[in-house]
PDB file of N, CA and C in Angstrom:
ATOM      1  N   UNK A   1       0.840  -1.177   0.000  1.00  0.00           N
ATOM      2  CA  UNK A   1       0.000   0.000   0.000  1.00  0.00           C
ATOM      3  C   UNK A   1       0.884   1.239   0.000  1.00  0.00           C
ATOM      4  N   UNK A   2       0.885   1.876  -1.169  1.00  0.00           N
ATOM      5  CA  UNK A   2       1.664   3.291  -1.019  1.00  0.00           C
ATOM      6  C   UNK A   2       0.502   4.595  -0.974  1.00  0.00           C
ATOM      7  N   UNK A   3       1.669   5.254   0.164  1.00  0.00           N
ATOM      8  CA  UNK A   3       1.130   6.551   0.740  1.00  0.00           C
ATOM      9  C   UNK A   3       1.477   7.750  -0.062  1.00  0.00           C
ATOM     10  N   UNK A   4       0.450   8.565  -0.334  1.00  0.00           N
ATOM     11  CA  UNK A   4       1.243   9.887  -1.235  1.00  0.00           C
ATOM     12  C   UNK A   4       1.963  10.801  -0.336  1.00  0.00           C
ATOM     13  N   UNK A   5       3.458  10.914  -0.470  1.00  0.00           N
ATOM     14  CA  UNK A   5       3.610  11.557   0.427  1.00  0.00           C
ATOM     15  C   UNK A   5       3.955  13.158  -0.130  1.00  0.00           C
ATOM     16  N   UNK A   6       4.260  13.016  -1.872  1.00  0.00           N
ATOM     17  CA  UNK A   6       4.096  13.760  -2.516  1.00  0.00           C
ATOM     18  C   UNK A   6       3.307  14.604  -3.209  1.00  0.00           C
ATOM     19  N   UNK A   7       2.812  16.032  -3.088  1.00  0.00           N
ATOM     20  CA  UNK A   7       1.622  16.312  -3.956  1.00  0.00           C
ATOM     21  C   UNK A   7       1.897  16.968  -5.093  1.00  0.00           C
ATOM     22  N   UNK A   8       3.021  16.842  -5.349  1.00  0.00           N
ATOM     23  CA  UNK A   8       3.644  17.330  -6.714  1.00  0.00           C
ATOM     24  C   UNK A   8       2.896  16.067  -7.535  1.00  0.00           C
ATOM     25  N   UNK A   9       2.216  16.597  -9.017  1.00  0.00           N
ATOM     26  CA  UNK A   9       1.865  15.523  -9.603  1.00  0.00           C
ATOM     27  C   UNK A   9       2.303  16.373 -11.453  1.00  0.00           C
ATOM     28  N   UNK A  10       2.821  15.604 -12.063  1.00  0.00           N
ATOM     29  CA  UNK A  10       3.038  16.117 -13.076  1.00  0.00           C
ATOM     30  C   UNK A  10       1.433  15.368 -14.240  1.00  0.00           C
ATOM     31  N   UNK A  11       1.324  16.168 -15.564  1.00  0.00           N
ATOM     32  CA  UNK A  11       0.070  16.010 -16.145  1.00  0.00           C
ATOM     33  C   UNK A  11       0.950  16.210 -17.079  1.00  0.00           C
ATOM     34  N   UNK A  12      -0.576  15.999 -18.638  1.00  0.00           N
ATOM     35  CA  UNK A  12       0.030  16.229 -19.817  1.00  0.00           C
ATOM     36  C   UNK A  12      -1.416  16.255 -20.346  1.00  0.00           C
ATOM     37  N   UNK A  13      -0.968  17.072 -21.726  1.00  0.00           N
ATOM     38  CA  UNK A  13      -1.699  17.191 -22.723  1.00  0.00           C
ATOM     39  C   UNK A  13      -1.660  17.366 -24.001  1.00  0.00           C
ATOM     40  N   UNK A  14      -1.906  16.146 -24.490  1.00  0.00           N
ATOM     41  CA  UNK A  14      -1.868  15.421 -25.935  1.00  0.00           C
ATOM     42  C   UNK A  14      -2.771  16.498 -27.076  1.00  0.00           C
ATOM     43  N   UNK A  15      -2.219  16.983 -27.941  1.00  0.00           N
ATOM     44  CA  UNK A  15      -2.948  17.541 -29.124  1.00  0.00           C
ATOM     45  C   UNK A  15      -2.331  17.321 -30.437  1.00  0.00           C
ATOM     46  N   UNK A  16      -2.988  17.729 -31.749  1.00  0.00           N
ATOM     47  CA  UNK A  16      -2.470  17.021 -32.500  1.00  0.00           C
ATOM     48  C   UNK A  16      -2.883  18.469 -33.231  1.00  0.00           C
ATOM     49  N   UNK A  17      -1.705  19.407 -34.843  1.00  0.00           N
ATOM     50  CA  UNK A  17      -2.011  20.387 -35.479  1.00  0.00           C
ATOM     51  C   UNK A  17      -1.718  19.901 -36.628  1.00  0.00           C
ATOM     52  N   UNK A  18      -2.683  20.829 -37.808  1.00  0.00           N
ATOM     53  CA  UNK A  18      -2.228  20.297 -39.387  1.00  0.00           C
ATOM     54  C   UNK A  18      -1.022  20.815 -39.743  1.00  0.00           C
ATOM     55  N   UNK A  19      -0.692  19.557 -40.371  1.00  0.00           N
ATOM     56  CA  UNK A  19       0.696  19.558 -41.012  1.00  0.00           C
ATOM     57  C   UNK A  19       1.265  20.973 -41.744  1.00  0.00           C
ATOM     58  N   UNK A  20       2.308  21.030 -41.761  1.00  0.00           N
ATOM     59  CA  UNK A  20       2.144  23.008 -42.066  1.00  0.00           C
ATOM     60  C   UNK A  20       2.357  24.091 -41.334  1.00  0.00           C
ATOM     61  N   UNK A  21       1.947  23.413 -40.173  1.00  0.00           N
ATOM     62  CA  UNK A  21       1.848  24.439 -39.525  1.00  0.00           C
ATOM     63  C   UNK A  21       3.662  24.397 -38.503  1.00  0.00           C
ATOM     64  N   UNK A  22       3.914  25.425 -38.147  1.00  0.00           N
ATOM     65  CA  UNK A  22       5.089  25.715 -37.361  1.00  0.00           C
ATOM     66  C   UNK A  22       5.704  24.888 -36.476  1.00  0.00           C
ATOM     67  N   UNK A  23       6.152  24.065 -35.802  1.00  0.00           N
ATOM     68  CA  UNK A  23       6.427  23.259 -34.888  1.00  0.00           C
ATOM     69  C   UNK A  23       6.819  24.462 -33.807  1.00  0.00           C
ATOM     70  N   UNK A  24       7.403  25.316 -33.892  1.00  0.00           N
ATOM     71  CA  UNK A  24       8.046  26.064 -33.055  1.00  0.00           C
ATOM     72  C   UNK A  24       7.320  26.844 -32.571  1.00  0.00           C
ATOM     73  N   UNK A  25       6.281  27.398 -33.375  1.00  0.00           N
ATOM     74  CA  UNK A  25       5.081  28.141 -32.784  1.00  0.00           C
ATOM     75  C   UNK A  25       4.237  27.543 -32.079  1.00  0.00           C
ATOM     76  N   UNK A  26       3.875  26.253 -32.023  1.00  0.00           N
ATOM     77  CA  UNK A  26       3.246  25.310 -31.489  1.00  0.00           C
ATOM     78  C   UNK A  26       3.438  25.239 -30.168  1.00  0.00           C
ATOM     79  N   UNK A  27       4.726  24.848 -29.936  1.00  0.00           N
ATOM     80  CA  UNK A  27       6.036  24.787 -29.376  1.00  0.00           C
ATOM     81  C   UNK A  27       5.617  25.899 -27.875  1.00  0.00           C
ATOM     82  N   UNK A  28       5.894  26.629 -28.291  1.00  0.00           N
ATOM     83  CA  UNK A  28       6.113  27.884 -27.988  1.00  0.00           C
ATOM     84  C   UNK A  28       4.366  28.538 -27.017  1.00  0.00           C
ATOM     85  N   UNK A  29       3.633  28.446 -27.977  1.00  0.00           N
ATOM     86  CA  UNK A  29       2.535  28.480 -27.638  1.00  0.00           C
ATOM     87  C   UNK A  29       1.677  27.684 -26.450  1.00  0.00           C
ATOM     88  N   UNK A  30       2.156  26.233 -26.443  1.00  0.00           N
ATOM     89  CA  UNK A  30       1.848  25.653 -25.684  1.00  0.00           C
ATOM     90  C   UNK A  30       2.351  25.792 -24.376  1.00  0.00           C
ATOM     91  N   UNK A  31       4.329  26.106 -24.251  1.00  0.00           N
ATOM     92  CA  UNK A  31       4.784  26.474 -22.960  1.00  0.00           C
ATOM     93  C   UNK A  31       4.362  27.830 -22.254  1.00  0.00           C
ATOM     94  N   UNK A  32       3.562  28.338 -23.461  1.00  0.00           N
ATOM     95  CA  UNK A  32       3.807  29.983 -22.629  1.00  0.00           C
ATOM     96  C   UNK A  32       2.112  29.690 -22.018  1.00  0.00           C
ATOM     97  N   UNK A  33       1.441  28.902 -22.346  1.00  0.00           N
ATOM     98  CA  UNK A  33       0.396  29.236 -22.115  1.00  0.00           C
ATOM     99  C   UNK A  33       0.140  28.378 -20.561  1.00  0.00           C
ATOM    100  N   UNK A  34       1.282  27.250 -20.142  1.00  0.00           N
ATOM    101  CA  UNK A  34       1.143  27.089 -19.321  1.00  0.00           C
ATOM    102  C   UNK A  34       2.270  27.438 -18.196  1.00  0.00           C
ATOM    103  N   UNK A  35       3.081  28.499 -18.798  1.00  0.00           N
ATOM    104  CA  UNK A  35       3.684  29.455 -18.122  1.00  0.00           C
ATOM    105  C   UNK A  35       2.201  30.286 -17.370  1.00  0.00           C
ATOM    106  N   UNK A  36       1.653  30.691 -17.944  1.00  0.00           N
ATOM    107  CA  UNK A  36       0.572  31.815 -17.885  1.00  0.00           C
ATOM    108  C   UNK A  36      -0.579  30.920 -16.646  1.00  0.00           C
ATOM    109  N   UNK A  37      -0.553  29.930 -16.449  1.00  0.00           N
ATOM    110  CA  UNK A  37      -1.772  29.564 -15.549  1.00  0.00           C
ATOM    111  C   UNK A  37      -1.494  29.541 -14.206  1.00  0.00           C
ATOM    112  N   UNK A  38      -1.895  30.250 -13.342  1.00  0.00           N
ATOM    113  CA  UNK A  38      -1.251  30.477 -12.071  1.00  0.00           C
ATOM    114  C   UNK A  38      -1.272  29.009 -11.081  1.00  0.00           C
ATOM    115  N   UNK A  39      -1.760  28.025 -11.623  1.00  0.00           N
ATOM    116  CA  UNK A  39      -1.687  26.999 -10.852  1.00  0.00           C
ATOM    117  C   UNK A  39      -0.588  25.650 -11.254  1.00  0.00           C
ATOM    118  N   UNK A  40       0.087  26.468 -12.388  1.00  0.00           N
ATOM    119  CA  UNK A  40       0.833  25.172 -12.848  1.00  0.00           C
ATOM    120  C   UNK A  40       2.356  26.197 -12.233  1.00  0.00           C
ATOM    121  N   UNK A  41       3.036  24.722 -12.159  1.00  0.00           N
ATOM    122  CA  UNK A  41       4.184  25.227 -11.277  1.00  0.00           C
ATOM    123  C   UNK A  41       5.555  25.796 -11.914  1.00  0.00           C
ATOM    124  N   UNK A  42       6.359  27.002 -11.440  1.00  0.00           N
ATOM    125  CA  UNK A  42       7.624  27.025 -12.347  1.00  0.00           C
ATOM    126  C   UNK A  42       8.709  26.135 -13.036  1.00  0.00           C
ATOM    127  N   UNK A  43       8.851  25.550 -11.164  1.00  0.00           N
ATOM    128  CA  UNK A  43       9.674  24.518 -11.377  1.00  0.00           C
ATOM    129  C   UNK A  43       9.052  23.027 -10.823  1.00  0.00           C
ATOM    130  N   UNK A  44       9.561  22.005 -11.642  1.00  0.00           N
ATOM    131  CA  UNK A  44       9.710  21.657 -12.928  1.00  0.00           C
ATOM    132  C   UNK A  44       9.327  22.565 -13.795  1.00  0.00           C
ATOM    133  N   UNK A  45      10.048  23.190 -14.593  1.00  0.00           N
ATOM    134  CA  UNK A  45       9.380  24.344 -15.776  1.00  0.00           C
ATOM    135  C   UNK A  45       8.295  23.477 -16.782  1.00  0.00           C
ATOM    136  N   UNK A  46       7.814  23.671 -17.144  1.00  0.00           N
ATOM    137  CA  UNK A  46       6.597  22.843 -18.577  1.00  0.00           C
ATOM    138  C   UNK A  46       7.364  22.749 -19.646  1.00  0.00           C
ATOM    139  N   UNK A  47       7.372  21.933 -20.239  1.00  0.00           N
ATOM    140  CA  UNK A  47       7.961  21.461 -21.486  1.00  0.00           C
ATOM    141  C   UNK A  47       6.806  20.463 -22.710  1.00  0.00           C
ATOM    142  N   UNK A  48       6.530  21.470 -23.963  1.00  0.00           N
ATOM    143  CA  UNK A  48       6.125  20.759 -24.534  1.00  0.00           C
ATOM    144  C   UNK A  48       7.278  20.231 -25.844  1.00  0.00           C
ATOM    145  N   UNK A  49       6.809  18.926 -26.306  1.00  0.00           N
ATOM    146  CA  UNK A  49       7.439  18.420 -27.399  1.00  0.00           C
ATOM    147  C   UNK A  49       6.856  18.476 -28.689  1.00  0.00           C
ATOM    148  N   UNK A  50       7.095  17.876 -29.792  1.00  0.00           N
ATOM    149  CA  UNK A  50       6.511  17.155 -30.725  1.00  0.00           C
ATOM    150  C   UNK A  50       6.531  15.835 -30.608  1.00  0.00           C
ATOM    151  N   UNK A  51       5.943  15.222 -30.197  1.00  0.00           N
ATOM    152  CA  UNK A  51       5.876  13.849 -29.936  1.00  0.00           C
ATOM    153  C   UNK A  51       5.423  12.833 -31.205  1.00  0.00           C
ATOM    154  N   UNK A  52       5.158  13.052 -32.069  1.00  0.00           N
ATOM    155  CA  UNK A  52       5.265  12.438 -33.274  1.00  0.00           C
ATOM    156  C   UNK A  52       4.576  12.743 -34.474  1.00  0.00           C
ATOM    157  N   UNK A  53       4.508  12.196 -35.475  1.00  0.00           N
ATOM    158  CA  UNK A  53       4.029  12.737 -36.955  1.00  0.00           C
ATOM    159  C   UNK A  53       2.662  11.747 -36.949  1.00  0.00           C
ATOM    160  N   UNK A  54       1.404  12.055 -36.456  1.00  0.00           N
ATOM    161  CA  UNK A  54       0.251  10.899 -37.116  1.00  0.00           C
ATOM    162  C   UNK A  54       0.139  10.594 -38.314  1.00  0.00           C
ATOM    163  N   UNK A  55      -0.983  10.349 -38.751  1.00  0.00           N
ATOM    164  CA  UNK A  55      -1.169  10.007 -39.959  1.00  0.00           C
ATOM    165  C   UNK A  55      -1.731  11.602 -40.308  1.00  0.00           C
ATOM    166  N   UNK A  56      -2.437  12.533 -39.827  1.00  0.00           N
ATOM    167  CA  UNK A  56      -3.350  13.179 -40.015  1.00  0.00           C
ATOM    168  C   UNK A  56      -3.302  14.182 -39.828  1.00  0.00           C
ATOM    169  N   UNK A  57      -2.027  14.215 -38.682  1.00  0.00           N
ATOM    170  CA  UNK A  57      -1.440  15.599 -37.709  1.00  0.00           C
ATOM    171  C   UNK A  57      -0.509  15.608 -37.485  1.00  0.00           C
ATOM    172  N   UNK A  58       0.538  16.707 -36.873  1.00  0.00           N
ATOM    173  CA  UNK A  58       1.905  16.423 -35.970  1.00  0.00           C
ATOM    174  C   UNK A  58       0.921  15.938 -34.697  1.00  0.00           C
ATOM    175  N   UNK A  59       1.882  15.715 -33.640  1.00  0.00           N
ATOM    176  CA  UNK A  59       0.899  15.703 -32.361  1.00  0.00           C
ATOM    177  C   UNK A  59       2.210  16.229 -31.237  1.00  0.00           C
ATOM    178  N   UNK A  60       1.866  16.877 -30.360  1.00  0.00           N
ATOM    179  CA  UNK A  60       2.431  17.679 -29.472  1.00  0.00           C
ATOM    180  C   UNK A  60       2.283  16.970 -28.076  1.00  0.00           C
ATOM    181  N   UNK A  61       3.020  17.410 -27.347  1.00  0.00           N
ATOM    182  CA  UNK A  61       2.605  16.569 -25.761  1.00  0.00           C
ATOM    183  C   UNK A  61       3.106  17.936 -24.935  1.00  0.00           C
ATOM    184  N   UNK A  62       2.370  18.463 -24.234  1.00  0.00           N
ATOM    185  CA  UNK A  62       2.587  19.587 -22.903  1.00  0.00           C
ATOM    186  C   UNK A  62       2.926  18.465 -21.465  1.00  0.00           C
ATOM    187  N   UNK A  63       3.928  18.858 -21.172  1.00  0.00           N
ATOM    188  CA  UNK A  63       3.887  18.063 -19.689  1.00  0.00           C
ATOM    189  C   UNK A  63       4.268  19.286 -18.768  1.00  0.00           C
ATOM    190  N   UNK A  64       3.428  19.309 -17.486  1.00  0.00           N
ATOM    191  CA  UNK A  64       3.448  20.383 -16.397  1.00  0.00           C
ATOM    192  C   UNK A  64       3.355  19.735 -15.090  1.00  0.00           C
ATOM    193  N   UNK A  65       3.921  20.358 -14.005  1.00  0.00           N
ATOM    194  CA  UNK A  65       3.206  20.112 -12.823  1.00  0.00           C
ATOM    195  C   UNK A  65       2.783  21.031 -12.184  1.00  0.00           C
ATOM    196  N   UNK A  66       2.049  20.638 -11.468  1.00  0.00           N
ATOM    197  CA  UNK A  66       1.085  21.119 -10.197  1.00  0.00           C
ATOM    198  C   UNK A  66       1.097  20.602  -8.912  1.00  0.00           C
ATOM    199  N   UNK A  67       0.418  21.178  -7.922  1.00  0.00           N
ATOM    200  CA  UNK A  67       0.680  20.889  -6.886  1.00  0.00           C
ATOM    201  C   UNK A  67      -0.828  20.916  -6.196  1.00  0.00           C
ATOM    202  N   UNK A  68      -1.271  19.568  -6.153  1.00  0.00           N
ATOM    203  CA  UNK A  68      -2.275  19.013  -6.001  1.00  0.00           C
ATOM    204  C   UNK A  68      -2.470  19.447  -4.026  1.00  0.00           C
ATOM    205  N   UNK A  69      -3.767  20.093  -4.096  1.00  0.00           N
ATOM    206  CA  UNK A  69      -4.219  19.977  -2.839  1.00  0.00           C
ATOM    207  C   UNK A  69      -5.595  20.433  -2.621  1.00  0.00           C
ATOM    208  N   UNK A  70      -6.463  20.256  -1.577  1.00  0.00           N
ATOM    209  CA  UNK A  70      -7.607  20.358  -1.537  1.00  0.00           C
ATOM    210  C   UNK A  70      -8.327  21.420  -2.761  1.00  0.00           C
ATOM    211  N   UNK A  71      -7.440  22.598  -3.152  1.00  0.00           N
ATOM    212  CA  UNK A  71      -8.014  23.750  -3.604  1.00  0.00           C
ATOM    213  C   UNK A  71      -7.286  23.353  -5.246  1.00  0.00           C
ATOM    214  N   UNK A  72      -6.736  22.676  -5.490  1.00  0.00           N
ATOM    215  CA  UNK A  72      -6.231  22.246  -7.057  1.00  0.00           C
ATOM    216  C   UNK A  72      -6.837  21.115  -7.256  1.00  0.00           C
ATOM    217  N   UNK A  73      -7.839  21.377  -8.926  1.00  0.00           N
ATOM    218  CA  UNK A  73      -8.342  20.255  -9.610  1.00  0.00           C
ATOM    219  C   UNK A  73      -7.296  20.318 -10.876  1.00  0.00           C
ATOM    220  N   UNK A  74      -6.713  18.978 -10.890  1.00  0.00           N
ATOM    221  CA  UNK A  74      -6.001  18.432 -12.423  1.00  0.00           C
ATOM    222  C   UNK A  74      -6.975  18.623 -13.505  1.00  0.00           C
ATOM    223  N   UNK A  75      -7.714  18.359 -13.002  1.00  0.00           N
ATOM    224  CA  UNK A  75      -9.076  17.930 -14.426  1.00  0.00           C
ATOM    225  C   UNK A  75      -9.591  19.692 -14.509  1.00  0.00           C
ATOM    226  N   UNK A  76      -9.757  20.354 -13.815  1.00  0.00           N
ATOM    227  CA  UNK A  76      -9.475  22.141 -14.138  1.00  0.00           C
ATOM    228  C   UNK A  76      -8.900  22.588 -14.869  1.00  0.00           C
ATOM    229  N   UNK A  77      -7.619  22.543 -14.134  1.00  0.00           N
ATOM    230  CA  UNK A  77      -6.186  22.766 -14.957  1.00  0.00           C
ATOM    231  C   UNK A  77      -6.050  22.575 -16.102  1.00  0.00           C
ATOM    232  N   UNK A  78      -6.560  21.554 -16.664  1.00  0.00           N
ATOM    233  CA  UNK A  78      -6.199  20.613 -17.423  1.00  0.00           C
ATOM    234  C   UNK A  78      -7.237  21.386 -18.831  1.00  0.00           C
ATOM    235  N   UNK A  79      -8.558  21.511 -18.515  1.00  0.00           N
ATOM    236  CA  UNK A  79      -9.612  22.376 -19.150  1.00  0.00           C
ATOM    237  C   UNK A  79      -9.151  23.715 -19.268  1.00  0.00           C
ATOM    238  N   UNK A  80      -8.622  24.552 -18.429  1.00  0.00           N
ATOM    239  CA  UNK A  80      -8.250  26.020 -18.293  1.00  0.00           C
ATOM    240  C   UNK A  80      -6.639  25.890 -19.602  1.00  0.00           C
ATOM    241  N   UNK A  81      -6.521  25.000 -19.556  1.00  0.00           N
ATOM    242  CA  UNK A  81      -5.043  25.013 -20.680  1.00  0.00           C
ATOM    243  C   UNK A  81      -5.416  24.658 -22.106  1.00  0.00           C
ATOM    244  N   UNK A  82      -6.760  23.978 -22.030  1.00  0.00           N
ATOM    245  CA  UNK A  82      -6.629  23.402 -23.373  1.00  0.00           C
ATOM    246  C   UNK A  82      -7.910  24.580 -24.082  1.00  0.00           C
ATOM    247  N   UNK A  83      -8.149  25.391 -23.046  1.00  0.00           N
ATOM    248  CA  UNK A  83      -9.090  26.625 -23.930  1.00  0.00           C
ATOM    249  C   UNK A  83      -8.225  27.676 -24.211  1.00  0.00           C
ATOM    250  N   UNK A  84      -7.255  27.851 -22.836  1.00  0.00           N
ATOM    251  CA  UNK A  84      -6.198  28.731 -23.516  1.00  0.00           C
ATOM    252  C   UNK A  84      -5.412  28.694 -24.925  1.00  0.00           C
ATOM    253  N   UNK A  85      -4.658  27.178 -25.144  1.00  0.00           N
ATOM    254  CA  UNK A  85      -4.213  26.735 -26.337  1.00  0.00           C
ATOM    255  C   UNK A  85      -5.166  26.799 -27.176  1.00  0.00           C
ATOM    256  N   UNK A  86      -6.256  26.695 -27.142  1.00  0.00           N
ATOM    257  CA  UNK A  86      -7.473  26.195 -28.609  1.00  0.00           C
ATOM    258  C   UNK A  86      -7.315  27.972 -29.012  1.00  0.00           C
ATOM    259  N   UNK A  87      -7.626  29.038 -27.974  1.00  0.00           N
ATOM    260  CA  UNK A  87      -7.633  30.499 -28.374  1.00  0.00           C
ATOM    261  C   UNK A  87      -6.357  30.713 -29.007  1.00  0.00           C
ATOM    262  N   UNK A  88      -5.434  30.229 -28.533  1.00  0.00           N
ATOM    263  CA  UNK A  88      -4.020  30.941 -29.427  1.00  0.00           C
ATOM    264  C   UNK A  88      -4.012  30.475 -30.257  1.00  0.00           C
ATOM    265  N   UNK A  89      -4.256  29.051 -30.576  1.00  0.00           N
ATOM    266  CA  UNK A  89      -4.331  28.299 -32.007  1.00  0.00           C
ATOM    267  C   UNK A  89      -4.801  28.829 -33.067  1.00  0.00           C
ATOM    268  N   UNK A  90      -6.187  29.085 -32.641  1.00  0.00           N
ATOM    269  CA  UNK A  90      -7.058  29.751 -33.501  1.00  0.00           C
ATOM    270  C   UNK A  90      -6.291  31.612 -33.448  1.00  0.00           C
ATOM    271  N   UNK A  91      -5.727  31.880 -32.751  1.00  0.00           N
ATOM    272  CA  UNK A  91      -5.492  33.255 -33.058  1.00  0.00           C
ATOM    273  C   UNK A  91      -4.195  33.114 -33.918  1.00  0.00           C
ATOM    274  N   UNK A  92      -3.328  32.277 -34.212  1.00  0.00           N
ATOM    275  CA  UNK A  92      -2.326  31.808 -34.547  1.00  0.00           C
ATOM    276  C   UNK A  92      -2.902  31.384 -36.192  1.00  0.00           C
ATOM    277  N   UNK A  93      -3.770  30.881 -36.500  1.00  0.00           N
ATOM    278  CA  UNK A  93      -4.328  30.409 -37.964  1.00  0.00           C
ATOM    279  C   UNK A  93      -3.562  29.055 -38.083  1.00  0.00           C
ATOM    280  N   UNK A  94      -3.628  27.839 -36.819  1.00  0.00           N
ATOM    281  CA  UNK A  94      -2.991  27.494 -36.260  1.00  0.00           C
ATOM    282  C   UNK A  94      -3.976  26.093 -35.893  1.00  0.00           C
ATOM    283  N   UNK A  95      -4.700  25.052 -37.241  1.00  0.00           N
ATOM    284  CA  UNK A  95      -5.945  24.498 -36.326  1.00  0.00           C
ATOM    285  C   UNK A  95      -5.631  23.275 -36.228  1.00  0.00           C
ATOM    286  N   UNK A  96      -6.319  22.405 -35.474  1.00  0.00           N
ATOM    287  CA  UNK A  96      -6.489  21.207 -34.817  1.00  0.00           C
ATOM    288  C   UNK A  96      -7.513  20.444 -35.852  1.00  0.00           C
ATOM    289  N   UNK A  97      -6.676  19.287 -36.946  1.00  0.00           N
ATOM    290  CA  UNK A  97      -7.709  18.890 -37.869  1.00  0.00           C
ATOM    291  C   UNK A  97      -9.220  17.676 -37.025  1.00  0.00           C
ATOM    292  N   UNK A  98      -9.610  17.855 -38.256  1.00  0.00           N
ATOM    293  CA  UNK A  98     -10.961  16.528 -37.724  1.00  0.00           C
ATOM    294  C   UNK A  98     -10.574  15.811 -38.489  1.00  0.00           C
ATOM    295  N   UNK A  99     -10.865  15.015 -37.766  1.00  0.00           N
ATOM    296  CA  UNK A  99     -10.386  13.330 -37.875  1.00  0.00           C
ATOM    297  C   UNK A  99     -12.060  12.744 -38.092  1.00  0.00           C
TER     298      UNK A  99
END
């Protein structure tokens, strides 16, 4: 039986942009935006990647932590980042294909 004795919990978030589009802006977009959320933590700093080429999309991976406690929801967080990213995307000309 393990005890959490840690409430550091690191997260991620998987998205995928049409081909074409910038990797670096992507990139870029994704760290700053979870630079910008007052509940995700400095350090560990956030780091997103390109995590691979789909068939359909690049696909990106954001990994962050937080610091989980009565007053932090992951599943918040987690919503509050991916509306932030969807707005820059779209302000970026920058979209997320359908599959």
């Amino acid at each position: 039986n393990w005890t959490l004795n840690n409430r550091l919990i690191r997260r991620e978030i998987k998205l995928g942009v049409t081909y074409g589009s910038s990797s670096q802006e992507v990139i870029r977009i994704l760290t700053e935006a979870a630079a910008r959320h007052s509940l995700v933590l400095d350090q560990p700093e956030p780091i997103a990647t390109l995590s691979n080429f789909g068939e359909k999309s690049m696909e990106f991976t954001l990994f962050f932590w937080i610091d989980q406690n009565d007053k932090t929801s992951a599943i918040v967080v987690e919503s509050d980042l991916r509306i932030m990213i969807e707005n820059r995307l779209t302000e970026e000309g920058i979209y997320i294909p359908i599959t």
